[in-house]
C-alpha atoms as a PDB file:
ATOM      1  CA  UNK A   1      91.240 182.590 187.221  1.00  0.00           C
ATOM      2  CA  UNK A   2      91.193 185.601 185.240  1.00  0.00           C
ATOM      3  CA  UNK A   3      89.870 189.110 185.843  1.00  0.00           C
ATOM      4  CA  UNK A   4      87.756 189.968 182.692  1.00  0.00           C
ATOM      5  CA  UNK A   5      87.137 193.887 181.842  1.00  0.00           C
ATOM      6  CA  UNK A   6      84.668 195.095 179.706  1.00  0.00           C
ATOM      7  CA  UNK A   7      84.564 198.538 178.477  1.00  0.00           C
ATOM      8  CA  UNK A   8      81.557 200.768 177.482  1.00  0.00           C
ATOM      9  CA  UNK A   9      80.885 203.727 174.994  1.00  0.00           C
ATOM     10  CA  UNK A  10      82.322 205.425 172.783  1.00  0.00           C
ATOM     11  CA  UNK A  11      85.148 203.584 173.771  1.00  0.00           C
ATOM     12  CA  UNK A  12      87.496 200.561 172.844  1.00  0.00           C
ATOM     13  CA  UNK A  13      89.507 198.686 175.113  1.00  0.00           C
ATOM     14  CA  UNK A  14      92.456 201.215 175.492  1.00  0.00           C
ATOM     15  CA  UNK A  15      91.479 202.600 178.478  1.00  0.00           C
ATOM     16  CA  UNK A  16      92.294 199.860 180.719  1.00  0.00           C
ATOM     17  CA  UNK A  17      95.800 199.703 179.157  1.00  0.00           C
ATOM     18  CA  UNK A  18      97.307 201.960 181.609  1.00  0.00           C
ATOM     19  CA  UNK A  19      95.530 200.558 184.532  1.00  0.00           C
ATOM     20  CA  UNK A  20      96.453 196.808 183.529  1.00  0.00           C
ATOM     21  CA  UNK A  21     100.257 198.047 183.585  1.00  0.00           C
ATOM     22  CA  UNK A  22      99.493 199.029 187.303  1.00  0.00           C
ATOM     23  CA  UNK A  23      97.649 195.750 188.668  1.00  0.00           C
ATOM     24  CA  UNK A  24      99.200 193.163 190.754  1.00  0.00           C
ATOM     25  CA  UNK A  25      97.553 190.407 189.033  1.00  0.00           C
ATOM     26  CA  UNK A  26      98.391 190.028 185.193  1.00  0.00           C
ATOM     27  CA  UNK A  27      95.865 187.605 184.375  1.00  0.00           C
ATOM     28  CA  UNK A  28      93.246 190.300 182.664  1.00  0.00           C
ATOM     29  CA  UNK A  29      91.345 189.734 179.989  1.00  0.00           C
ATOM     30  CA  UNK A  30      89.980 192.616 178.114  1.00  0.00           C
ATOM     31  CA  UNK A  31      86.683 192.193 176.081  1.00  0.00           C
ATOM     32  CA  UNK A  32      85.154 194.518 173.545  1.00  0.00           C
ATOM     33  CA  UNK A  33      81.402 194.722 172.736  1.00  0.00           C
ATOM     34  CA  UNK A  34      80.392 194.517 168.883  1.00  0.00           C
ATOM     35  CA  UNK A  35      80.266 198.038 167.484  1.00  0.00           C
ATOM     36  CA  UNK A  36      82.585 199.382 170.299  1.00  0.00           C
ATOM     37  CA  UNK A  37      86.305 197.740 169.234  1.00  0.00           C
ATOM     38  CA  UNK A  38      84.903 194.625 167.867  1.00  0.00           C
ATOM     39  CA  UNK A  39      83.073 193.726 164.532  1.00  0.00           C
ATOM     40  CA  UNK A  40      79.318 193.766 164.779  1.00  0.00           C
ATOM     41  CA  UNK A  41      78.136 190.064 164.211  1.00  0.00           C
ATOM     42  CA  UNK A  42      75.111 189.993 160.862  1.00  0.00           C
ATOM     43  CA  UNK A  43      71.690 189.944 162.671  1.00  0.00           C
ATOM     44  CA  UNK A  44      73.303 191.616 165.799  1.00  0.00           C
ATOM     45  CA  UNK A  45      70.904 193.712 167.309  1.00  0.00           C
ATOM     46  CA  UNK A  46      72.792 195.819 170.188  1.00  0.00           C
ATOM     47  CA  UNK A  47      69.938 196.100 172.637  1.00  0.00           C
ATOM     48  CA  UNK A  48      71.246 195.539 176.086  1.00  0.00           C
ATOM     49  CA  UNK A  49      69.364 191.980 176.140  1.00  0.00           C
ATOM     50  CA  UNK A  50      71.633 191.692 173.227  1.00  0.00           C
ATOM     51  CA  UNK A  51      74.816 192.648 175.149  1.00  0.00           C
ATOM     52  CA  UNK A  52      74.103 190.669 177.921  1.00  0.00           C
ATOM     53  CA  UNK A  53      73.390 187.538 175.343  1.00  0.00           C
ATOM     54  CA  UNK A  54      76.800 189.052 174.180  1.00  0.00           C
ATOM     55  CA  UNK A  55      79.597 188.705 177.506  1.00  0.00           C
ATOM     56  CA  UNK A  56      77.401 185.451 178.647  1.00  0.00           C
ATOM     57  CA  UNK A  57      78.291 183.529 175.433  1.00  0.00           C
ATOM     58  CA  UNK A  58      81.938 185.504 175.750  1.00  0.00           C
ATOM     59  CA  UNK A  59      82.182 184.102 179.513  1.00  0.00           C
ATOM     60  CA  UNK A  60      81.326 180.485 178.833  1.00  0.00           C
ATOM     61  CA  UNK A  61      84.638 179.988 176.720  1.00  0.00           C
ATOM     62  CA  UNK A  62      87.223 181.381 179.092  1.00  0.00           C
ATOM     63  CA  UNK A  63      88.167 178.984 182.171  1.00  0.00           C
ATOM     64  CA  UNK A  64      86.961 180.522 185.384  1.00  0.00           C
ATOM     65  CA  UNK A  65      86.523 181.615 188.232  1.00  0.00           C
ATOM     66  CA  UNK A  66      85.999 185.015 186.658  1.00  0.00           C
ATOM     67  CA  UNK A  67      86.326 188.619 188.518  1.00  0.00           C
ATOM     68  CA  UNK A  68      83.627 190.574 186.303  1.00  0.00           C
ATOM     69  CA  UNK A  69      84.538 194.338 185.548  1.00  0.00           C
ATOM     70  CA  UNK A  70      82.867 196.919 183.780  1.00  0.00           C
ATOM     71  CA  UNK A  71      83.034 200.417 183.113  1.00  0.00           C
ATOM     72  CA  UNK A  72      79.708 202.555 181.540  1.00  0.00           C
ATOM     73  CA  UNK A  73      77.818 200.634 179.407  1.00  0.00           C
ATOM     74  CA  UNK A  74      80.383 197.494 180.211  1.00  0.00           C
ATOM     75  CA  UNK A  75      79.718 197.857 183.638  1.00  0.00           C
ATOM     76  CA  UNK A  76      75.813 197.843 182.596  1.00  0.00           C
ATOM     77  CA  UNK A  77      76.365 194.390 181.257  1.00  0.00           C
ATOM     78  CA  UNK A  78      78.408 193.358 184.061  1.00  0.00           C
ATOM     79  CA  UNK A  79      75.676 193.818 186.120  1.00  0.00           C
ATOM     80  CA  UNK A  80      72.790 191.933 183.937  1.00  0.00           C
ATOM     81  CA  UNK A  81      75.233 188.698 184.710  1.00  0.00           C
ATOM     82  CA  UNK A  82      75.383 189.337 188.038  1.00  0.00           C
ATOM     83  CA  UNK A  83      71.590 189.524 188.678  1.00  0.00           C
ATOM     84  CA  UNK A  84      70.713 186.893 185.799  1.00  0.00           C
ATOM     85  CA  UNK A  85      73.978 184.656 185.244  1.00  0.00           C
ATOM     86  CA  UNK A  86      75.880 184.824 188.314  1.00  0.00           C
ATOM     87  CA  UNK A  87      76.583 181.119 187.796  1.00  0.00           C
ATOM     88  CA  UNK A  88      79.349 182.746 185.446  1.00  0.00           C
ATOM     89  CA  UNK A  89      81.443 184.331 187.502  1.00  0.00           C
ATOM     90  CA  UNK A  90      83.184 184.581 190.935  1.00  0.00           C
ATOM     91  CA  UNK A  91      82.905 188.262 191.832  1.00  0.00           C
ATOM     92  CA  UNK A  92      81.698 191.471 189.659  1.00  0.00           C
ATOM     93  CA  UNK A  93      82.851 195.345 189.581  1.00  0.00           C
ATOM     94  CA  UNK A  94      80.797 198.105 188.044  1.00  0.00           C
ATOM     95  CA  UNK A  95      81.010 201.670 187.945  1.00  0.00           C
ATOM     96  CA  UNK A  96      77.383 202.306 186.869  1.00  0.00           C
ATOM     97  CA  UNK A  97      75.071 200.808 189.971  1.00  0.00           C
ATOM     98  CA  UNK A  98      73.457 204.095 190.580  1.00  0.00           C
ATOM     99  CA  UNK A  99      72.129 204.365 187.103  1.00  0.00           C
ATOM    100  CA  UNK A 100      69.941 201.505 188.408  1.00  0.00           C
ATOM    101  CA  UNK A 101      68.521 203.060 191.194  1.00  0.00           C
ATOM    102  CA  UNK A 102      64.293 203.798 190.823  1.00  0.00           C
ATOM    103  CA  UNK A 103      64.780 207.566 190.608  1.00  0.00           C
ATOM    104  CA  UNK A 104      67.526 207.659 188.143  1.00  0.00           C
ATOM    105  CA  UNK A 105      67.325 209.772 185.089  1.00  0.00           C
ATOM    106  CA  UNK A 106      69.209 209.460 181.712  1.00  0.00           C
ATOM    107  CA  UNK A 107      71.813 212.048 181.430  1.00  0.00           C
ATOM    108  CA  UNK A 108      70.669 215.160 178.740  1.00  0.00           C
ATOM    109  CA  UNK A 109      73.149 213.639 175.910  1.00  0.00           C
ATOM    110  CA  UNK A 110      71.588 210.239 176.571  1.00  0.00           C
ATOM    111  CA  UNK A 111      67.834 211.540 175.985  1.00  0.00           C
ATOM    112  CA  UNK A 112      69.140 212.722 172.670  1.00  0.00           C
ATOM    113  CA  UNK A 113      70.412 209.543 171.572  1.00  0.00           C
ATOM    114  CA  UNK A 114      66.787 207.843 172.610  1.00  0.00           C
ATOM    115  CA  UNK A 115      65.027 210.916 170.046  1.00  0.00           C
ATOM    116  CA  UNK A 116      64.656 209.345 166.731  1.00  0.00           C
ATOM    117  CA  UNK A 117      66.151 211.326 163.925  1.00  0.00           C
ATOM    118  CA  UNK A 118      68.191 213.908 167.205  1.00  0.00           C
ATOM    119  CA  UNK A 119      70.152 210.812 168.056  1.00  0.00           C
ATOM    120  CA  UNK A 120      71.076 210.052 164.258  1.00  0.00           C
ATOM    121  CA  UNK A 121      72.044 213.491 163.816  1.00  0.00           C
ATOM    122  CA  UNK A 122      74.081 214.167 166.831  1.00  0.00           C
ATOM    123  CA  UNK A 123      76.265 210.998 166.419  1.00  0.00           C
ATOM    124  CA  UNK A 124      76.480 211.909 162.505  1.00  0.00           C
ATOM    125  CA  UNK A 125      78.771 214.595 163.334  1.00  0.00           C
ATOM    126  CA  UNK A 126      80.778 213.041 165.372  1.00  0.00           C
ATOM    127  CA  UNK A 127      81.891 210.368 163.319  1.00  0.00           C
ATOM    128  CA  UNK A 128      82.255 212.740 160.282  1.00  0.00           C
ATOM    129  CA  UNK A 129      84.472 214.902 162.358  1.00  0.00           C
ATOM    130  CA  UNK A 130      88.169 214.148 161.815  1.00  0.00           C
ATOM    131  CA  UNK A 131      89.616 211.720 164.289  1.00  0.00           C
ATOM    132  CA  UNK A 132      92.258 214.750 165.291  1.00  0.00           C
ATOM    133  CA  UNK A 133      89.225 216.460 166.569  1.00  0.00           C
ATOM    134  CA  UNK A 134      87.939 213.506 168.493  1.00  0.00           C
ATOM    135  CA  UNK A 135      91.307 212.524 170.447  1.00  0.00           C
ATOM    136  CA  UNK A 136      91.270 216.223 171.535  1.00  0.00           C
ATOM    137  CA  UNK A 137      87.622 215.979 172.844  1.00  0.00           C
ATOM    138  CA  UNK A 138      88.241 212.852 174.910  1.00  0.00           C
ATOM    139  CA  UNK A 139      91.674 213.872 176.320  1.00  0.00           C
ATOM    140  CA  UNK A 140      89.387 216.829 176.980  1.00  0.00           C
ATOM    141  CA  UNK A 141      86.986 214.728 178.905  1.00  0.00           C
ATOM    142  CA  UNK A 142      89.938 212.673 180.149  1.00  0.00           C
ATOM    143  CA  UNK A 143      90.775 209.919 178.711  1.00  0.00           C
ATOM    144  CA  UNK A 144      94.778 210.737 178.339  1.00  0.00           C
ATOM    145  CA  UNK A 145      96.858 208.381 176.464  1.00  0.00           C
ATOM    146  CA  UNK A 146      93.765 206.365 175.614  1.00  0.00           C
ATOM    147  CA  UNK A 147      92.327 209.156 173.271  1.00  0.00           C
ATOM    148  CA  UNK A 148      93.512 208.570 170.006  1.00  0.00           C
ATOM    149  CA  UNK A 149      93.048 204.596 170.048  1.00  0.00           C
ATOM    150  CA  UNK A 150      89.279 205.628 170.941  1.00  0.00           C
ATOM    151  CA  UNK A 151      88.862 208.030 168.891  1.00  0.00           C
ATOM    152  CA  UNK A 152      90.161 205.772 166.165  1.00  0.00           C
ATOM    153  CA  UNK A 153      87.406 203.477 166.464  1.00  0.00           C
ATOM    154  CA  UNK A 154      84.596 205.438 165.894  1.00  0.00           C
ATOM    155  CA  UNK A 155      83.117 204.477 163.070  1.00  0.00           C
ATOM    156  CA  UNK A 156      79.201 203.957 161.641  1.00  0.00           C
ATOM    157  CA  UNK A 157      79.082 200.503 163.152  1.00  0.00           C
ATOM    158  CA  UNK A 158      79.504 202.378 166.664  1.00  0.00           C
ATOM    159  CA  UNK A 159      76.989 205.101 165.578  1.00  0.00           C
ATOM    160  CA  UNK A 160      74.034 202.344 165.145  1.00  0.00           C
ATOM    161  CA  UNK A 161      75.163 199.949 168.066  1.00  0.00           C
ATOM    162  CA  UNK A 162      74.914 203.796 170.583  1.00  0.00           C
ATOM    163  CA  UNK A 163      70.977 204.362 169.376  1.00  0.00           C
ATOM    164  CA  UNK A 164      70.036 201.083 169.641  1.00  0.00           C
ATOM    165  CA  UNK A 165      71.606 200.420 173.066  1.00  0.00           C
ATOM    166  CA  UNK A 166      70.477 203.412 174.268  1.00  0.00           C
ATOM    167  CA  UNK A 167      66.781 202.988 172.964  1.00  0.00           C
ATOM    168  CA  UNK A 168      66.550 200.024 174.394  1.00  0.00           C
ATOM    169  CA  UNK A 169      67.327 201.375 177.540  1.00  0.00           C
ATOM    170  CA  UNK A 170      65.379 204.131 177.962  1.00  0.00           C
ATOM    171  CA  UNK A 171      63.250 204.321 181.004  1.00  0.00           C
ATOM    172  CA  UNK A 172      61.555 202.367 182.749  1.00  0.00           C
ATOM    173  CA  UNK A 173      63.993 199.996 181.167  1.00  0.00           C
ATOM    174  CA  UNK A 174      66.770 200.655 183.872  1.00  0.00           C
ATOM    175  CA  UNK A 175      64.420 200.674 186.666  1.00  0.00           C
ATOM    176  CA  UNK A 176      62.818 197.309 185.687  1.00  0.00           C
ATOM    177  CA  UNK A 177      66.314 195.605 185.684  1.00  0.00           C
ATOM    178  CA  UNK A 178      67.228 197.792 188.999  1.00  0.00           C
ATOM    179  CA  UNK A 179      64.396 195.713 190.846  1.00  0.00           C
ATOM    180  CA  UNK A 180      66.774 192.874 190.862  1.00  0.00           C
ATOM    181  CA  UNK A 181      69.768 194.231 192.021  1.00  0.00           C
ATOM    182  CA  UNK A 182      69.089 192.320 195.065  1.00  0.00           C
ATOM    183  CA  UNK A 183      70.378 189.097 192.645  1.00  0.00           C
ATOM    184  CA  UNK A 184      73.736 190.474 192.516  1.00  0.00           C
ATOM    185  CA  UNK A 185      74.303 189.442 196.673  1.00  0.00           C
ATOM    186  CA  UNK A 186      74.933 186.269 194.914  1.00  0.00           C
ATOM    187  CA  UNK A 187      78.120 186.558 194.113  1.00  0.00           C
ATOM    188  CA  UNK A 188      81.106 189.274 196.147  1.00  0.00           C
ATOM    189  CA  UNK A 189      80.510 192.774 193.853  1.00  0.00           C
ATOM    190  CA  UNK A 190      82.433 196.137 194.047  1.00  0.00           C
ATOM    191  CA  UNK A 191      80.410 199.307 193.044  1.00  0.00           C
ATOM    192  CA  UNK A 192      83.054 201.782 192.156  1.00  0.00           C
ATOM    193  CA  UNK A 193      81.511 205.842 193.086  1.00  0.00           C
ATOM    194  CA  UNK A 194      83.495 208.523 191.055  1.00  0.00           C
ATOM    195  CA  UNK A 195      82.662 211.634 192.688  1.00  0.00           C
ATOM    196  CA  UNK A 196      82.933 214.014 189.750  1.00  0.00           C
ATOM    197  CA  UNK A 197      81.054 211.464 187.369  1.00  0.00           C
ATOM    198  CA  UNK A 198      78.032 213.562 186.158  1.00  0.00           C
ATOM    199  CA  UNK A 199      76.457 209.849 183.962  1.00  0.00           C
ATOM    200  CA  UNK A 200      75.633 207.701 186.200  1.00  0.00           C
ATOM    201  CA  UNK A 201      73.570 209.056 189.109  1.00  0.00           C
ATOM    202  CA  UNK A 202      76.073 210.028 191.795  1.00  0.00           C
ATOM    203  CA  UNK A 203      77.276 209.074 194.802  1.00  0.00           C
ATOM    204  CA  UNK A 204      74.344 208.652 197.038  1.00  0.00           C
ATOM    205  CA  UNK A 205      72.298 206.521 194.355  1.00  0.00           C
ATOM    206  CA  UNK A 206      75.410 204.165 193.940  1.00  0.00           C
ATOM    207  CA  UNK A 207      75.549 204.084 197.831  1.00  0.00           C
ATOM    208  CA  UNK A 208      71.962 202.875 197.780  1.00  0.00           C
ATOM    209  CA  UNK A 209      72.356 199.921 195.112  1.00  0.00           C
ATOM    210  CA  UNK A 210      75.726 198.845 196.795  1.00  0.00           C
ATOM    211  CA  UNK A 211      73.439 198.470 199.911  1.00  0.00           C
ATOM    212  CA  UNK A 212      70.724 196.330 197.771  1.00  0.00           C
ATOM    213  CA  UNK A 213      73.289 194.202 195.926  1.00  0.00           C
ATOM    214  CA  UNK A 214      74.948 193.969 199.205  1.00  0.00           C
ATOM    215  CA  UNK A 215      78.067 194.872 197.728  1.00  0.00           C
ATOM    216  CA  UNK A 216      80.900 197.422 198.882  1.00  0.00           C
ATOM    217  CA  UNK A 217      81.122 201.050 197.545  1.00  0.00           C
ATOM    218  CA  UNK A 218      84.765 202.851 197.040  1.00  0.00           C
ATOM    219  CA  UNK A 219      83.910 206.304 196.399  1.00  0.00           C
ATOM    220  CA  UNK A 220      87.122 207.664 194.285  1.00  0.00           C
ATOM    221  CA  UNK A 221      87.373 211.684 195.249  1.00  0.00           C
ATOM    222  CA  UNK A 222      88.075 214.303 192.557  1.00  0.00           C
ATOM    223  CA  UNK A 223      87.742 211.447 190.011  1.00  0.00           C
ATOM    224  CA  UNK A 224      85.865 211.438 186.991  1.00  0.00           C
ATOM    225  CA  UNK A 225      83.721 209.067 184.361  1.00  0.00           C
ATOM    226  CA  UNK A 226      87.129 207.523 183.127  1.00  0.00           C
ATOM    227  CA  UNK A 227      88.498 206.898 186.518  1.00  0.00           C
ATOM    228  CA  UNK A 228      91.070 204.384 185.449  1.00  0.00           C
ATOM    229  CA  UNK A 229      92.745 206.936 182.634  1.00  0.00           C
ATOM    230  CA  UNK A 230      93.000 209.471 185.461  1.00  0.00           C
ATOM    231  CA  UNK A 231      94.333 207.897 187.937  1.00  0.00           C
ATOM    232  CA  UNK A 232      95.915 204.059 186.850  1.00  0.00           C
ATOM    233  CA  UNK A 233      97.901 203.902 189.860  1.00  0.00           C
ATOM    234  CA  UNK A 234      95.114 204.393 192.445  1.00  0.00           C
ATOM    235  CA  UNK A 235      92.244 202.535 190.707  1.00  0.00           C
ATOM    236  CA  UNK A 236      94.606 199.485 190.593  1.00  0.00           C
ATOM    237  CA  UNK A 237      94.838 199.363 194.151  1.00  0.00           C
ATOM    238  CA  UNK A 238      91.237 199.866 194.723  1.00  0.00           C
ATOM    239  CA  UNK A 239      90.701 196.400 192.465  1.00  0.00           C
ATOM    240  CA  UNK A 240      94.057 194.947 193.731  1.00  0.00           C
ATOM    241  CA  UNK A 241      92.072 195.003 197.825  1.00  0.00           C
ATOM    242  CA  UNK A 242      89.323 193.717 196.088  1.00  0.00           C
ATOM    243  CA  UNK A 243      90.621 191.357 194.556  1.00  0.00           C
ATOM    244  CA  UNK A 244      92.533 190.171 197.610  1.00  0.00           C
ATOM    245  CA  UNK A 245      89.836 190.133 199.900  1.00  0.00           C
ATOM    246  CA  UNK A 246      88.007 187.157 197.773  1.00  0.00           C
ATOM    247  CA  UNK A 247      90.876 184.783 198.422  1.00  0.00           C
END
């Protein structure tokens, strides 16, 4: 019965390292999306269809009942199974519900990566930019100890995996899969709120699509985006009552 984490971008699996060290339950599984971690498989396309494709084939091989969790663009996929496979799992966790909400707007850096030729430049830099310079950007944005495995898998694989992802989600793309959030009351979700997350729509929109999923909503004060590098201790415990309360 494991608990199955699946990170987002531009990130590897690293930053649930800390929090796994914190959890109760040590049966945790930690997944890693082609192009973020992982190889990218020939004819991969990295649309989100492609992701979700992706963690459903990824789900099917480990022995269940599986507790679902995502973070960013992991807990985007999370989500797609739990509106359109929630045969393949027991319970879900995601950190990005509001971005599904009907009035929810791509952040400014996200609307660059959807700009042909903007997006390609933008993400050029970054990967040509030594990887000294990126672990000081994300301990900057707070990732702490987790910074220099991310940073270390940057690479051009990531770079094309981002635009496409991204592209493919541009709106209405979020809103039409937001209609079915409703799907998720399937199956016992958690819709994690960081307060001082500025990516994913807020409070009050992830308030709003815990309601339609029927799911609960922890809001985590004075946390950020990477909620489980800041503050390992605390975000266990949030999943640990979770957890718990599923029997």
């Amino acid at each position: 019965m494991p608990a199955v984490f699946v990170h987002g971008n531009p990130e590897s699996s690293a930053i649930w390292i800390e929090l796994f060290s914190q959890l109760q339950r040590k049966d945790v599984v930690a997944l890693s999306p082609p192009g973020f971690g992982a190889p990218v498989p020939a004819g991969f396309t990295a649309t989100s269809d492609a992701y979700r494709d992706w963690l459903a084939d990824e789900l099917q091989r480990i022995d269940g009942p599986i507790d679902l969790v995502g973070h960013d663009w992991g807990g985007g996929h999370v989500l797609r199974i739990a509106m359109e496979r929630p045969e393949l799992i027991r319970s879900w966790t995601t950190d990005i519900a509001g971005a599904m909400e009907p009035d929810y707007e791509w952040h400014d850096m996200a609307k660059s990566w959807q700009t042909p030729g903007v997006g390609e430049a933008q993400l050029g830099l970054m990967v040509m930019a030594p990887a000294f310079m990126r672990e000081a950007q994300f301990k900057s944005m707070g990732l702490g100890s987790a910074s220099r495995a991310v940073a270390e898998a940057v690479n051009a694989d990531m770079v094309r995996c981002i635009l496409a992802l991204y592209r493919s989600a541009a709106q209405p793309a979020m809103r039409n899969w937001g209609a079915h959030l409703p799907q998720a009351a399937a199956r016992p979700g958690l819709v994690i709120a960081a307060a001082n997350d500025s990516y994913v729509g807020g409070v009050e929109r992830a308030q709003r699509a815990a309601a339609r999923a029927q799911a609960r909503c922890v809001v985590l004060d004075e946390r950020g985006h990477w909620w489980m590098c800041e503050d390992p201790a605390g975000s266990a415990r949030v999943l640990d009552e979770f957890f718990a309360s599923l029997g």
